[in-house]
N, C-alpha and C. Protein backbone atom coordinates (compact mmCIF):
# COMPACT_ATOMS: atom_id res chain seq x y z
N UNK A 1 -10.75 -1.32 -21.85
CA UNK A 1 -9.85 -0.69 -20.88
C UNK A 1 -8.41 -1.16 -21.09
N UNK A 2 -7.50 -0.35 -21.16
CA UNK A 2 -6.07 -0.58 -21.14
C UNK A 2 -5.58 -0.90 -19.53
N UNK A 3 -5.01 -2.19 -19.41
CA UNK A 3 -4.17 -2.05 -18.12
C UNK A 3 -2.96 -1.72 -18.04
N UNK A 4 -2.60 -1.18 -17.24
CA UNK A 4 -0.75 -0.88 -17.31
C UNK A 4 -0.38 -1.19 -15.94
N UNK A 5 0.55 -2.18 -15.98
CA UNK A 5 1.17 -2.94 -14.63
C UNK A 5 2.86 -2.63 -14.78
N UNK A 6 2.94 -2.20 -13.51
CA UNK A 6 4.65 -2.20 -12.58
C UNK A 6 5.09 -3.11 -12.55
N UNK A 7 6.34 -4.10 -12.32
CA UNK A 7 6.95 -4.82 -12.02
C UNK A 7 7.31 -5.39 -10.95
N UNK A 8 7.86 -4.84 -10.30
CA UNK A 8 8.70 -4.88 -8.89
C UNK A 8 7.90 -4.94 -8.14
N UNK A 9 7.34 -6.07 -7.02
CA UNK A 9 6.32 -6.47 -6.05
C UNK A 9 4.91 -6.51 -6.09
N UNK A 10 4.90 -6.16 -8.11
CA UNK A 10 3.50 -6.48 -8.35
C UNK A 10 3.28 -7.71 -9.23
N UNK A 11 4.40 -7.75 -10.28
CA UNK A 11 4.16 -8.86 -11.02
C UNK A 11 5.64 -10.01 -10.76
N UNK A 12 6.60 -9.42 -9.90
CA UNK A 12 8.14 -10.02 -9.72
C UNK A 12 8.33 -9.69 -8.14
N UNK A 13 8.71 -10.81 -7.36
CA UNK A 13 9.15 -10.47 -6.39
C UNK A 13 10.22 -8.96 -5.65
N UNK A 14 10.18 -8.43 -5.20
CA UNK A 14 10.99 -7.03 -4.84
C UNK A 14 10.61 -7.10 -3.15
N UNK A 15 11.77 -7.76 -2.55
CA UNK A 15 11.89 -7.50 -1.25
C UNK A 15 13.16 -6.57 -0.62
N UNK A 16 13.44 -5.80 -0.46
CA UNK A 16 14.61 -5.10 -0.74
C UNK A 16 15.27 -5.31 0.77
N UNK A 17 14.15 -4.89 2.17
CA UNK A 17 14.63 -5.31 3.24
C UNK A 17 15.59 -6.96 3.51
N UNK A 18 14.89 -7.72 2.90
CA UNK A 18 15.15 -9.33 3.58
C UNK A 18 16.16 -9.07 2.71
N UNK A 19 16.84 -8.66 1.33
CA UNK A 19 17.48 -8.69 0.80
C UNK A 19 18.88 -8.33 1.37
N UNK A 20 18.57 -7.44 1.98
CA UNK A 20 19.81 -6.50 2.77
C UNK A 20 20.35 -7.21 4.23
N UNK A 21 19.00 -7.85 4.44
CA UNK A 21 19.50 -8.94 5.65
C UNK A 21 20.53 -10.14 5.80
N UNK A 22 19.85 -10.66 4.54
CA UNK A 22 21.08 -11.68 3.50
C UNK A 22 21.83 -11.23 3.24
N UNK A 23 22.19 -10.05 2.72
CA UNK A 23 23.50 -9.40 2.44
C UNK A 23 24.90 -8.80 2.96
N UNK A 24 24.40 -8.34 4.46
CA UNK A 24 24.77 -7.35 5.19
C UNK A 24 24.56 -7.96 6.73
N UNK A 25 24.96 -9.37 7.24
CA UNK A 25 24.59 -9.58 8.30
C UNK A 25 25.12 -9.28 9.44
N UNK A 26 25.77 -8.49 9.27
CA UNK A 26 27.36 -7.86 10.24
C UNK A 26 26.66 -6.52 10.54
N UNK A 27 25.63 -5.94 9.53
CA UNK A 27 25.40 -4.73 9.34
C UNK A 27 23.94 -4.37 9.91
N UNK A 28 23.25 -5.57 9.38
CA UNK A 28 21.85 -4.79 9.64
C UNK A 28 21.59 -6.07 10.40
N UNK A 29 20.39 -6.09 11.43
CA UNK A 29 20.33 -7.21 12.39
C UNK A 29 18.72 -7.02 12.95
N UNK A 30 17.40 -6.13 12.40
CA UNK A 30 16.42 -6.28 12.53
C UNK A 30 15.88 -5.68 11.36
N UNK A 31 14.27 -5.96 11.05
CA UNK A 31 13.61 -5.81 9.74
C UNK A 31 13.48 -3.63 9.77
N UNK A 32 14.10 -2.86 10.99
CA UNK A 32 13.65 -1.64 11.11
C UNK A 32 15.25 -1.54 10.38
N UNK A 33 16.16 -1.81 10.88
CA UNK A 33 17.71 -1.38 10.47
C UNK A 33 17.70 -1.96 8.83
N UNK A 34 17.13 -2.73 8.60
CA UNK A 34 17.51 -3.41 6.90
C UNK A 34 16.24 -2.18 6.23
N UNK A 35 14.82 -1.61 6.61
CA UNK A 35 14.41 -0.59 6.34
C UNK A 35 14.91 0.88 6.39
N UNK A 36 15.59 0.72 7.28
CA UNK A 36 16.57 1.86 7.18
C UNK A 36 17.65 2.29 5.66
N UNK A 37 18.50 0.65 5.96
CA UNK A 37 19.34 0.99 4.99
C UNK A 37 19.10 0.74 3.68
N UNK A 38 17.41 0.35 3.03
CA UNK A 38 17.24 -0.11 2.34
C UNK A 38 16.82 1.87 1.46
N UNK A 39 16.52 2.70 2.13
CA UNK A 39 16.04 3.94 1.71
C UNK A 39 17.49 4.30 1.87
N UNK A 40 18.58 4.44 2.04
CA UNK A 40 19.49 5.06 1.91
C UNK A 40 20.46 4.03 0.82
N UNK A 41 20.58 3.29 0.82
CA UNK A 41 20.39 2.59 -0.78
C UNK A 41 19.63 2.57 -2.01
N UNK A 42 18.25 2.28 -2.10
CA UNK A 42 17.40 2.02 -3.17
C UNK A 42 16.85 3.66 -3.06
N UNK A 43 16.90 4.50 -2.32
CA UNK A 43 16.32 5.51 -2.17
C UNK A 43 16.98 6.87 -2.54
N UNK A 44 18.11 6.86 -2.56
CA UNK A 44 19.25 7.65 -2.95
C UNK A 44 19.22 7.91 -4.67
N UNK A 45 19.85 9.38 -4.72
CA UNK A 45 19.79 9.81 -6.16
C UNK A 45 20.43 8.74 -7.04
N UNK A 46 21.60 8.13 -6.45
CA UNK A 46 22.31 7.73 -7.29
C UNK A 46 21.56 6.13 -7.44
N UNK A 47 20.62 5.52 -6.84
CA UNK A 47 19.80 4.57 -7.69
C UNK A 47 19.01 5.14 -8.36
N UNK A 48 18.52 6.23 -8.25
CA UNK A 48 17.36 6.71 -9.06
C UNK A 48 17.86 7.31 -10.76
N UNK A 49 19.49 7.11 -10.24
CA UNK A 49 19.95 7.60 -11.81
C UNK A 49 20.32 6.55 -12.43
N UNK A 50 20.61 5.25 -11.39
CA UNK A 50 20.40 3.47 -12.47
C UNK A 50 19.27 3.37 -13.19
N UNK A 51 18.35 3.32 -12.19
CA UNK A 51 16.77 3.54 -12.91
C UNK A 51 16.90 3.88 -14.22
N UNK A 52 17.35 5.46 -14.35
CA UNK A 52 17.40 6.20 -15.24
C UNK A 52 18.39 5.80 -16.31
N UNK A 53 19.24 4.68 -16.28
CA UNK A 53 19.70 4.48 -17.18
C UNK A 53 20.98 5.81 -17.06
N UNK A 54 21.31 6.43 -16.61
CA UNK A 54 22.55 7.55 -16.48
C UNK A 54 23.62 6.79 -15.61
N UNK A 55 23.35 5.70 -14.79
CA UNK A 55 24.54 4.99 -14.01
C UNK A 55 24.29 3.55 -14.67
N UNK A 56 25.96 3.10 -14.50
CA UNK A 56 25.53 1.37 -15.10
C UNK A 56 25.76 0.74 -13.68
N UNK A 57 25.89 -0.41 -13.28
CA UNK A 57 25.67 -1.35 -12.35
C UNK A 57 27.37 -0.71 -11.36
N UNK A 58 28.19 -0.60 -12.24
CA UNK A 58 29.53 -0.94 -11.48
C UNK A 58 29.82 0.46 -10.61
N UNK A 59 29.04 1.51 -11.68
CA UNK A 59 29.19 3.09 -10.92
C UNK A 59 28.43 2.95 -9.55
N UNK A 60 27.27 2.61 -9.79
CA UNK A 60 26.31 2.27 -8.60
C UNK A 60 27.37 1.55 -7.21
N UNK A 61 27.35 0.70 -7.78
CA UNK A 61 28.14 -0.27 -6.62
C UNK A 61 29.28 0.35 -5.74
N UNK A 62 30.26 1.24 -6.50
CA UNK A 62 31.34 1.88 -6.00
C UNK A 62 30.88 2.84 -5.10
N UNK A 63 30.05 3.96 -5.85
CA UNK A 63 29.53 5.03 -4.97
C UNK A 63 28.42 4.50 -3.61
N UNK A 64 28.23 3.85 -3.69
CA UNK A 64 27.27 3.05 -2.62
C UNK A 64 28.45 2.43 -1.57
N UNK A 65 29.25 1.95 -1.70
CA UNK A 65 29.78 1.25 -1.23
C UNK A 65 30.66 2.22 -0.02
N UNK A 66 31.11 3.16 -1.13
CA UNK A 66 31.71 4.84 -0.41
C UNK A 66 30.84 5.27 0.47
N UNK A 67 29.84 5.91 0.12
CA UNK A 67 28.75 6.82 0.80
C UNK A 67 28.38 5.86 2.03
N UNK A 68 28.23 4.48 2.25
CA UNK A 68 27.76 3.89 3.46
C UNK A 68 28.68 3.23 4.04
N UNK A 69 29.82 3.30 3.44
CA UNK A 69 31.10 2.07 4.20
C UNK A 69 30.90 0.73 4.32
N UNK A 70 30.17 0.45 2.60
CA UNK A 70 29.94 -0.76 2.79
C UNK A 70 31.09 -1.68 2.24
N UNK A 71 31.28 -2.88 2.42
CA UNK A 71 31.97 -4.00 1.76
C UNK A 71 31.59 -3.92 0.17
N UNK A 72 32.89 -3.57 -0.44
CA UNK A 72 32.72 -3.32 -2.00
C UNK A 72 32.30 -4.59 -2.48
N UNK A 73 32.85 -5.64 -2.36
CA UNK A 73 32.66 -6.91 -2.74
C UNK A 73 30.79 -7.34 -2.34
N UNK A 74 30.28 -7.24 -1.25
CA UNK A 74 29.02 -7.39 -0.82
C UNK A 74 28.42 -6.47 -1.68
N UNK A 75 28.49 -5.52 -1.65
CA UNK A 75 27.68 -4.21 -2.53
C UNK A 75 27.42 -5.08 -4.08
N UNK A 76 28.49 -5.33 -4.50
CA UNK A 76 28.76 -5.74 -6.00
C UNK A 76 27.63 -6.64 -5.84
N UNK A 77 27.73 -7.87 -5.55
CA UNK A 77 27.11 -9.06 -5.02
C UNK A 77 25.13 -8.90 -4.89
N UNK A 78 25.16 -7.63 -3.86
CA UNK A 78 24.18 -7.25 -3.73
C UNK A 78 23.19 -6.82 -5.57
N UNK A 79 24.17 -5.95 -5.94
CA UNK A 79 23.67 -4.97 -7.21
C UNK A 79 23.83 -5.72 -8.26
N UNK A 80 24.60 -6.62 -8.31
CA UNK A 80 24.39 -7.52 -9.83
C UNK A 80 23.32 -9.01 -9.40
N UNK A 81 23.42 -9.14 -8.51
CA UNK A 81 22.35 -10.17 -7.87
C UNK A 81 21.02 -10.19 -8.24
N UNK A 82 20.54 -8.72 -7.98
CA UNK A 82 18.59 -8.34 -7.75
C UNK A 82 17.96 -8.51 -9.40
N UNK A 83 18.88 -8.86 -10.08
CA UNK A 83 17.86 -9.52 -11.50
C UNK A 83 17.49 -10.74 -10.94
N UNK A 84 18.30 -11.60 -10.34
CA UNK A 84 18.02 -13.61 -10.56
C UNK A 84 17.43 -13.61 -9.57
N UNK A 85 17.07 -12.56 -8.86
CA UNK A 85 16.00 -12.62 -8.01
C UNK A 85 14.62 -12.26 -7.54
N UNK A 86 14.76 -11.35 -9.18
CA UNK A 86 13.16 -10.94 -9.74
C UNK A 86 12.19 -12.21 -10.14
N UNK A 87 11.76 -12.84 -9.03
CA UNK A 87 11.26 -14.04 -9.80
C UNK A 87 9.60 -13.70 -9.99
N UNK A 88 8.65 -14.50 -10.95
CA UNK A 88 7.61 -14.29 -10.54
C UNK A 88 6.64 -14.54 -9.22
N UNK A 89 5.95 -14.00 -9.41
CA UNK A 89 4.62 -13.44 -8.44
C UNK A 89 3.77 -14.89 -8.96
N UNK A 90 3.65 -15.90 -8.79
CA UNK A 90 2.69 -16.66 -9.22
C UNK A 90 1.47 -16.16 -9.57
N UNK A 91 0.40 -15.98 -8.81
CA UNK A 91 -0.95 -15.62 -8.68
C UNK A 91 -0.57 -14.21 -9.30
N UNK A 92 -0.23 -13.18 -9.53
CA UNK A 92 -0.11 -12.11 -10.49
C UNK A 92 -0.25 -12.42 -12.11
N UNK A 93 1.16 -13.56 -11.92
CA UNK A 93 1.26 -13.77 -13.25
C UNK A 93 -0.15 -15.10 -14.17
N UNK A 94 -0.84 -15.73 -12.93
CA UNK A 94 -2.05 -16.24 -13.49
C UNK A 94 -2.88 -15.47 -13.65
N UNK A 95 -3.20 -14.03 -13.05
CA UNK A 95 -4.10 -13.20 -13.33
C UNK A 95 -4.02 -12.62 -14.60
N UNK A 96 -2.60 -12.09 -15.23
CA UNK A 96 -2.25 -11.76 -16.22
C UNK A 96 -2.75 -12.73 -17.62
N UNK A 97 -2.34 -13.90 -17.24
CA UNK A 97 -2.89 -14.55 -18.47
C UNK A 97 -4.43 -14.62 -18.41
N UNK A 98 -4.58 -14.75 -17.42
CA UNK A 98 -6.32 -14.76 -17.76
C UNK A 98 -6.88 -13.02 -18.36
N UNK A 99 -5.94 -11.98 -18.34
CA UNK A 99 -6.43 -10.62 -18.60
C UNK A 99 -5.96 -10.90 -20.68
N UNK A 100 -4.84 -11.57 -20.58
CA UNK A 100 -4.31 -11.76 -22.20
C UNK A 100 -5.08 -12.40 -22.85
N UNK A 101 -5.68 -13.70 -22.16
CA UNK A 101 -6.54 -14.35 -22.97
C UNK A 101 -7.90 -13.67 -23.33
N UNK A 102 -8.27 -12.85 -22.45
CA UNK A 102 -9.27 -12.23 -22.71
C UNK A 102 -9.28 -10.96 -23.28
N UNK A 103 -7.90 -10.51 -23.77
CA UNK A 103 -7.89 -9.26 -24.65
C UNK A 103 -7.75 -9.77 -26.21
N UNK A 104 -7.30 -11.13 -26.28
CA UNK A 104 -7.40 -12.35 -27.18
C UNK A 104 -8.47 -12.04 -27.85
N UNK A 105 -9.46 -12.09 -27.13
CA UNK A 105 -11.07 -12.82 -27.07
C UNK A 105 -11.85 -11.49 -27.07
N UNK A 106 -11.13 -10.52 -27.35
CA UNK A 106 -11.95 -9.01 -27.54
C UNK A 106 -13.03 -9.23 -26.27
N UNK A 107 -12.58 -9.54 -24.63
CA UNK A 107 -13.55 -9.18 -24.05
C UNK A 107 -13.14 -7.77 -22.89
N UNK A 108 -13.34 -6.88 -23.48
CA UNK A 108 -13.41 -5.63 -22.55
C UNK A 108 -11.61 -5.19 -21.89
N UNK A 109 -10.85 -5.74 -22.59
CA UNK A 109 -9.47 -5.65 -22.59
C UNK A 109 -8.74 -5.00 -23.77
N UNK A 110 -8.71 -3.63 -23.87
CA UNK A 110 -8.12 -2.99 -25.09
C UNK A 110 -6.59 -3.46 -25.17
N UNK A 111 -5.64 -3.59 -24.29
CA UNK A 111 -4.58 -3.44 -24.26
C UNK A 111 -3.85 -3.97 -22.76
N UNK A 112 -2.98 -4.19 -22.98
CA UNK A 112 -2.13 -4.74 -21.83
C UNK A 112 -0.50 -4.21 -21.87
N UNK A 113 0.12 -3.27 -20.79
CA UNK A 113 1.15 -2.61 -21.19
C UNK A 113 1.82 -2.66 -19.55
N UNK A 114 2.99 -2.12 -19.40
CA UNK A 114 3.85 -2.24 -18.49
C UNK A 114 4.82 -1.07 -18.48
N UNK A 115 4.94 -0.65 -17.15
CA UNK A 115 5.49 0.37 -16.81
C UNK A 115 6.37 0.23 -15.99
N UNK A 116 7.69 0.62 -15.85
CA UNK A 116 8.55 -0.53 -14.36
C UNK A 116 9.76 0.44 -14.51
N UNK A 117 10.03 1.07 -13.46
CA UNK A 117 11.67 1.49 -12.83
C UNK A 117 12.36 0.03 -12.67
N UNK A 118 13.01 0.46 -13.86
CA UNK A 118 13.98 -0.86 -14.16
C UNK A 118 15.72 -0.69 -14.80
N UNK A 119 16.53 -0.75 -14.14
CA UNK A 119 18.06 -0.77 -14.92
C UNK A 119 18.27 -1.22 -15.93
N UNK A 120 19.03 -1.13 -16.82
CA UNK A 120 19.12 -2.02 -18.20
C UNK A 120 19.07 -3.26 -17.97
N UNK A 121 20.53 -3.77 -16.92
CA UNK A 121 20.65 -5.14 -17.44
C UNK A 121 19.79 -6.14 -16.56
N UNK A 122 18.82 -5.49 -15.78
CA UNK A 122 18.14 -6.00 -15.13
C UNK A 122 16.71 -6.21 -15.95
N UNK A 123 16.49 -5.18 -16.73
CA UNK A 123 15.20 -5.29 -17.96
C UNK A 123 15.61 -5.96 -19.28
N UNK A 124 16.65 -6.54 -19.63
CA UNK A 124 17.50 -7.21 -20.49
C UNK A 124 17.24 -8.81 -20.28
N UNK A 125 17.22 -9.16 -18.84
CA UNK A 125 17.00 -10.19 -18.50
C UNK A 125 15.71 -10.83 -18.32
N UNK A 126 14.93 -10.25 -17.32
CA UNK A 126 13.94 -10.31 -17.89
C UNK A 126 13.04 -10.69 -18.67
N UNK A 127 13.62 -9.62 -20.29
CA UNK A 127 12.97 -9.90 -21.12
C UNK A 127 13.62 -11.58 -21.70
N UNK A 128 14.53 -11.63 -21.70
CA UNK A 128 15.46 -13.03 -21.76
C UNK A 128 14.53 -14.18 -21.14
N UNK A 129 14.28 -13.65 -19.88
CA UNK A 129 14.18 -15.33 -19.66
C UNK A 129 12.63 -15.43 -19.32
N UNK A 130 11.33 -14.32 -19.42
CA UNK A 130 10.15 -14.98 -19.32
C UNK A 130 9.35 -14.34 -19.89
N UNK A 131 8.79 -15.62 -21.18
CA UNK A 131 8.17 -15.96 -22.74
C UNK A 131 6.73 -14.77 -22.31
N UNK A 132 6.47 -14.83 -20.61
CA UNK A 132 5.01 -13.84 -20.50
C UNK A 132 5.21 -12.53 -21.18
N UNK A 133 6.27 -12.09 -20.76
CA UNK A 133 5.70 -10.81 -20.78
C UNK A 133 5.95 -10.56 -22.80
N UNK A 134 5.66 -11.56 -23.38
CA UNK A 134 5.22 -11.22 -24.54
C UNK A 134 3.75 -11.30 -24.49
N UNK A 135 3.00 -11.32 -23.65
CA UNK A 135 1.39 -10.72 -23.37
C UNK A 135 1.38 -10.09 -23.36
N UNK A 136 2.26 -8.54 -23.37
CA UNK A 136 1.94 -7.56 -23.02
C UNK A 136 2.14 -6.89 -24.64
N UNK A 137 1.40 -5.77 -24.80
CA UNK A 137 0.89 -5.16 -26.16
C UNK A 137 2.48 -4.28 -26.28
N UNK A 138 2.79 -3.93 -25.06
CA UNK A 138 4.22 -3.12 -25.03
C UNK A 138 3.95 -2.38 -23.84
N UNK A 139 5.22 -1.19 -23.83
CA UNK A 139 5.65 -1.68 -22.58
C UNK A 139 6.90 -0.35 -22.18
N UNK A 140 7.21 0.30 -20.72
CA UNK A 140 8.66 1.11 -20.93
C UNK A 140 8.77 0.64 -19.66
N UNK A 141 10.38 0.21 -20.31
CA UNK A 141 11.50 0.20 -18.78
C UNK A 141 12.46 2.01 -18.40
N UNK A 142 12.25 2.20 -17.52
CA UNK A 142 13.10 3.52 -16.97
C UNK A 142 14.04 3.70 -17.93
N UNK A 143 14.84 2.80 -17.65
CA UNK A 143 16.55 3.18 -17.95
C UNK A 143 15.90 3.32 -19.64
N UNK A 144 15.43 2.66 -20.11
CA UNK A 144 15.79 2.88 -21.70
C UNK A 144 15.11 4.42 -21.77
N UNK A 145 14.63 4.96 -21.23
CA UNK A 145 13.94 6.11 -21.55
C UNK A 145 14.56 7.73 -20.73
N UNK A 146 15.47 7.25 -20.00
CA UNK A 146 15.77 8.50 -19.26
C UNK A 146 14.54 8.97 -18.35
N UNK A 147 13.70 8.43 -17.81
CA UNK A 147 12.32 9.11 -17.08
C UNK A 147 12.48 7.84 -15.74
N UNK A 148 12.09 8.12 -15.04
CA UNK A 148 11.49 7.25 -13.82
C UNK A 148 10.04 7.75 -13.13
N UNK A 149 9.08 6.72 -12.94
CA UNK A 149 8.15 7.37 -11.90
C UNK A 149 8.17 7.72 -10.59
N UNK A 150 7.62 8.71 -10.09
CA UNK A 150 6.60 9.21 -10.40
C UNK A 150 6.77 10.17 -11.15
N UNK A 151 7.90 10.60 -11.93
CA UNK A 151 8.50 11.87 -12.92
C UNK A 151 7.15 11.67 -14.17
N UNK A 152 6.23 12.38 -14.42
CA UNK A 152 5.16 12.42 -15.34
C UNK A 152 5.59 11.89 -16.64
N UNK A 153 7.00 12.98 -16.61
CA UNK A 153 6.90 12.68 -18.25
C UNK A 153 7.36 10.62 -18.92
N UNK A 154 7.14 10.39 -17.93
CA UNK A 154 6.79 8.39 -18.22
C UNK A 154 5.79 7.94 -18.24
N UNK A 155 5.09 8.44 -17.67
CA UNK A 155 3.53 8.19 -17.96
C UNK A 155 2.57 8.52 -19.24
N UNK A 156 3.52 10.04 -19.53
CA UNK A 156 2.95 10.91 -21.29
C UNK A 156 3.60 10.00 -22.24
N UNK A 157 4.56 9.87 -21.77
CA UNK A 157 5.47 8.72 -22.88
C UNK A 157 4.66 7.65 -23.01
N UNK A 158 4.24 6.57 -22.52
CA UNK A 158 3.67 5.48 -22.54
C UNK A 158 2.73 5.82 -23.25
N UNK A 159 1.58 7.08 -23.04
CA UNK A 159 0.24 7.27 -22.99
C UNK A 159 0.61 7.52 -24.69
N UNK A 160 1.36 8.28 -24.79
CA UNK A 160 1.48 9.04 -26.31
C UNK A 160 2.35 8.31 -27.31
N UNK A 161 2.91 7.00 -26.63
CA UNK A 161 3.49 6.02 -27.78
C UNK A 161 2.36 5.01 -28.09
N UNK A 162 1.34 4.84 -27.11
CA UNK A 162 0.56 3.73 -27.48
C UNK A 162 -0.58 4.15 -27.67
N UNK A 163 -0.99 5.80 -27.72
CA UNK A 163 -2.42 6.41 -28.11
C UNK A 163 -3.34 6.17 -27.03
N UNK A 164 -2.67 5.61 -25.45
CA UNK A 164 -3.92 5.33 -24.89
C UNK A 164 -4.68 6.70 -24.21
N UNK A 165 -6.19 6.60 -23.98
CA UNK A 165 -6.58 7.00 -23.38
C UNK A 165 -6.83 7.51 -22.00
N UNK A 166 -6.39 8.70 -21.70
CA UNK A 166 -6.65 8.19 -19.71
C UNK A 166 -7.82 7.98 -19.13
N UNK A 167 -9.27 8.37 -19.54
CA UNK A 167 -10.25 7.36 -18.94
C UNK A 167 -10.53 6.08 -18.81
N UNK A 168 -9.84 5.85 -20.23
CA UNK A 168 -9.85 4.47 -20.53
C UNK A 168 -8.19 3.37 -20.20
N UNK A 169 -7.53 3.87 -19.19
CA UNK A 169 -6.54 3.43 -18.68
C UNK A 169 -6.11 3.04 -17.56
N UNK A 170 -6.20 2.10 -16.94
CA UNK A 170 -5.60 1.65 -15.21
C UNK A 170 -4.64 1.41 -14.99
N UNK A 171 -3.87 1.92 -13.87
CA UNK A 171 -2.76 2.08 -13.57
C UNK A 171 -2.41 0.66 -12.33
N UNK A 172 -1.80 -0.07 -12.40
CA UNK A 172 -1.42 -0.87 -10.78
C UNK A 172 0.28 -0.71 -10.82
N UNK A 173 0.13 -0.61 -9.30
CA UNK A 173 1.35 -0.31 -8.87
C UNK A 173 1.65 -0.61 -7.71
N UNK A 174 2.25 -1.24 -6.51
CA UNK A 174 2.65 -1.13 -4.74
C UNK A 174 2.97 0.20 -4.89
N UNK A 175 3.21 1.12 -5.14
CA UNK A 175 3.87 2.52 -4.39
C UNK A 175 2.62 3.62 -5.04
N UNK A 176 1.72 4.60 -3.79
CA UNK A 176 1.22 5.01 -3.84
C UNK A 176 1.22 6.09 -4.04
N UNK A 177 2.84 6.76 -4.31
CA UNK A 177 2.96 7.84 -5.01
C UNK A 177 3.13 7.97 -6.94
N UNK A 178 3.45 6.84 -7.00
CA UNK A 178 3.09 6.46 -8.80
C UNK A 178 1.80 6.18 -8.86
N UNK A 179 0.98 5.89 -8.07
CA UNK A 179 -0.56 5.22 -8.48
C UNK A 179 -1.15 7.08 -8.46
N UNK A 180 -0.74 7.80 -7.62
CA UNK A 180 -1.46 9.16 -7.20
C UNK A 180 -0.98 10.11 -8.73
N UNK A 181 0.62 9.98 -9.63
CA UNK A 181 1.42 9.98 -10.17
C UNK A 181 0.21 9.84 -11.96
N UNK A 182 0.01 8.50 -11.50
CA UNK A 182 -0.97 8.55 -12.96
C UNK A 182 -2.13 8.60 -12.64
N UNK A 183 -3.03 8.87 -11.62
CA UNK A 183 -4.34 9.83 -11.66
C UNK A 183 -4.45 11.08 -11.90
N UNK A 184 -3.03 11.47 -11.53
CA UNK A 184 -3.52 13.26 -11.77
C UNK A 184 -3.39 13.43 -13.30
N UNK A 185 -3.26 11.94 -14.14
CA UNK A 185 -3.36 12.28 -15.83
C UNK A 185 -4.65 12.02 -16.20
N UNK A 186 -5.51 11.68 -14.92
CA UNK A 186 -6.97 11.12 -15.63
C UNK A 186 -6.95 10.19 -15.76
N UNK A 187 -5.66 8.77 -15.26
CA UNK A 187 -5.52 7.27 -15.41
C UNK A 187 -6.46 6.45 -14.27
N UNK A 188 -6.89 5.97 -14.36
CA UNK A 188 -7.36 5.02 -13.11
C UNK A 188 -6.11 4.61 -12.27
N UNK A 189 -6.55 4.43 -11.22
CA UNK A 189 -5.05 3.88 -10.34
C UNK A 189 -5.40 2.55 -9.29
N UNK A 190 -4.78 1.52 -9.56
CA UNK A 190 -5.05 0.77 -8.38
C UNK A 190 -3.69 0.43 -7.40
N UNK A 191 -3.56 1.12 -5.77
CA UNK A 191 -2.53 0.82 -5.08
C UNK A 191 -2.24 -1.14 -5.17
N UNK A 192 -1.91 -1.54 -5.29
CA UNK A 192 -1.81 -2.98 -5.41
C UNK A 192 -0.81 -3.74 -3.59
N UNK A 193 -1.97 -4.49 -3.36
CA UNK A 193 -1.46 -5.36 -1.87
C UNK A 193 -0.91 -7.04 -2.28
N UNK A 194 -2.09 -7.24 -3.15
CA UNK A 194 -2.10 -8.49 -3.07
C UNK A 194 -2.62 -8.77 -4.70
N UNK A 195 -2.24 -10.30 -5.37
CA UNK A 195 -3.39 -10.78 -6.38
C UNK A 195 -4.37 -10.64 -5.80
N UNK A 196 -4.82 -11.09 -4.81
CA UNK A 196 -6.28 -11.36 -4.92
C UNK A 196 -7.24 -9.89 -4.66
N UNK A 197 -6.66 -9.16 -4.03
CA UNK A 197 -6.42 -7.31 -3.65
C UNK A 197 -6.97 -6.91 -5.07
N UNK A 198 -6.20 -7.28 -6.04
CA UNK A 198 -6.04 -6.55 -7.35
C UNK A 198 -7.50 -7.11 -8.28
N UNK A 199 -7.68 -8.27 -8.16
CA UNK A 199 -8.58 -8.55 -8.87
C UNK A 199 -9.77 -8.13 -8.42
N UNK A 200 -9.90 -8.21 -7.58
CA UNK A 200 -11.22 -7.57 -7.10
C UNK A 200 -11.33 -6.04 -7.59
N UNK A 201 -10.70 -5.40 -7.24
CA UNK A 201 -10.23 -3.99 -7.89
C UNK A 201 -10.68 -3.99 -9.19
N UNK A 202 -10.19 -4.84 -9.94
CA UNK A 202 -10.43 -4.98 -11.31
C UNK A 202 -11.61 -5.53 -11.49
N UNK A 203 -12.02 -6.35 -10.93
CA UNK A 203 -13.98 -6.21 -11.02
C UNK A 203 -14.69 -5.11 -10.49
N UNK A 204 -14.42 -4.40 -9.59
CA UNK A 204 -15.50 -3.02 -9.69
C UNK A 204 -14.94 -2.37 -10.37
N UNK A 205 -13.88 -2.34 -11.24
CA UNK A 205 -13.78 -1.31 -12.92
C UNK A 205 -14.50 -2.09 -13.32
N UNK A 206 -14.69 -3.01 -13.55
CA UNK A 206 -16.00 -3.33 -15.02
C UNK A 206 -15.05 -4.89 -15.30
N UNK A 207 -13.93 -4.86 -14.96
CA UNK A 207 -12.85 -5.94 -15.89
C UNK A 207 -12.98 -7.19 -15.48
């Protein structure tokens, strides 16, 4: 079985609310108002075209800053910040090695790959500073590809650069419209809560 794992609150911290709380304390002042402004930030076309690699960090920041009347300086702060704060997921990232060692060990692990709405210089880093994710067989970040999920054609991409199979492919992800995103290709999908959520998951596949 091929696994293919997300990034952002599955294998790296991604809190976007508490983030905005820290950021914006003048602005947002309960966990419903920092949810609020966290979809009219992270939710907006114009992150979804960072993603995409069509905006760089500084375009982002300006037009954000316009559209909500935010503090340009905070915005900045905010948007060049959320790499050094992708940290790992502990218990994710021990699950992972125990899935590498055992694709090592030819046991029932074809492949190990990664799929992640990610900005450049935020997938730049990343790859910079942790030696894991050379466990992974390979791998697409958004921005280098022009695609974001749940947009299909990132999922054909992955599937058709690395020959995988979709019966033979599982999907994990927190957002249940990318997990729904790569079932309708015939991928397995697991919504992801927790490590310990996930592994279990991954023992009634067979893994």
């Amino acid at each position: 079985m091929n696994i293919v794992f997300d990034f952002g609150a599955v294998l790296f911290t991604w809190k976007p609310g508490a983030l905005l709380l820290q950021t914006f304390p003048g602005r947002v002042h309960t966990a419903e108002e920092a949810a609020h402004l966290s979809h009219q930030v992270f939710g907006h076309p114009d992150w979804h075209d960072f993603d995409r690699g069509l905006l760089d960090a500084d375009a982002v920041v300006a037009r954000t800053a316009e559209r909500l009347d935010l503090p340009l300086e905070l915005v900045a702060d905010l948007v060049h910040g959320i790499a050094e704060r992708l940290t790992p997921i502990t218990d994710t990232v021990a699950l992972l090695q125990q899935l590498h060692q055992r694709r090592q060990a030819g046991k029932g692990i074809t492949g190990l790959y990664y799929l992640s709405n990610m900005p450049v210089p935020y997938a730049r880093l990343l790859e910079e500073r942790y030696p894991f994710l050379q466990w992974f067989d390979g791998g697409i970040f958004s921005a280098d590809v022009r695609h974001i999920k749940p947009d299909l054609a990132i999922y054909q991409l992955l599937q058709s650069r690395y020959a995988l199979s979709p019966a033979n492919t599982v999907f994990i992800d927190d957002l249940k419209s990318n997990v729904k995103a790569a079932q309708s290709l015939g991928w397995h999908g697991i919504h992801f809560e927790s490590p310990q959520q996930l592994l279990a998951d991954l023992v009634l596949l067979g893994l």
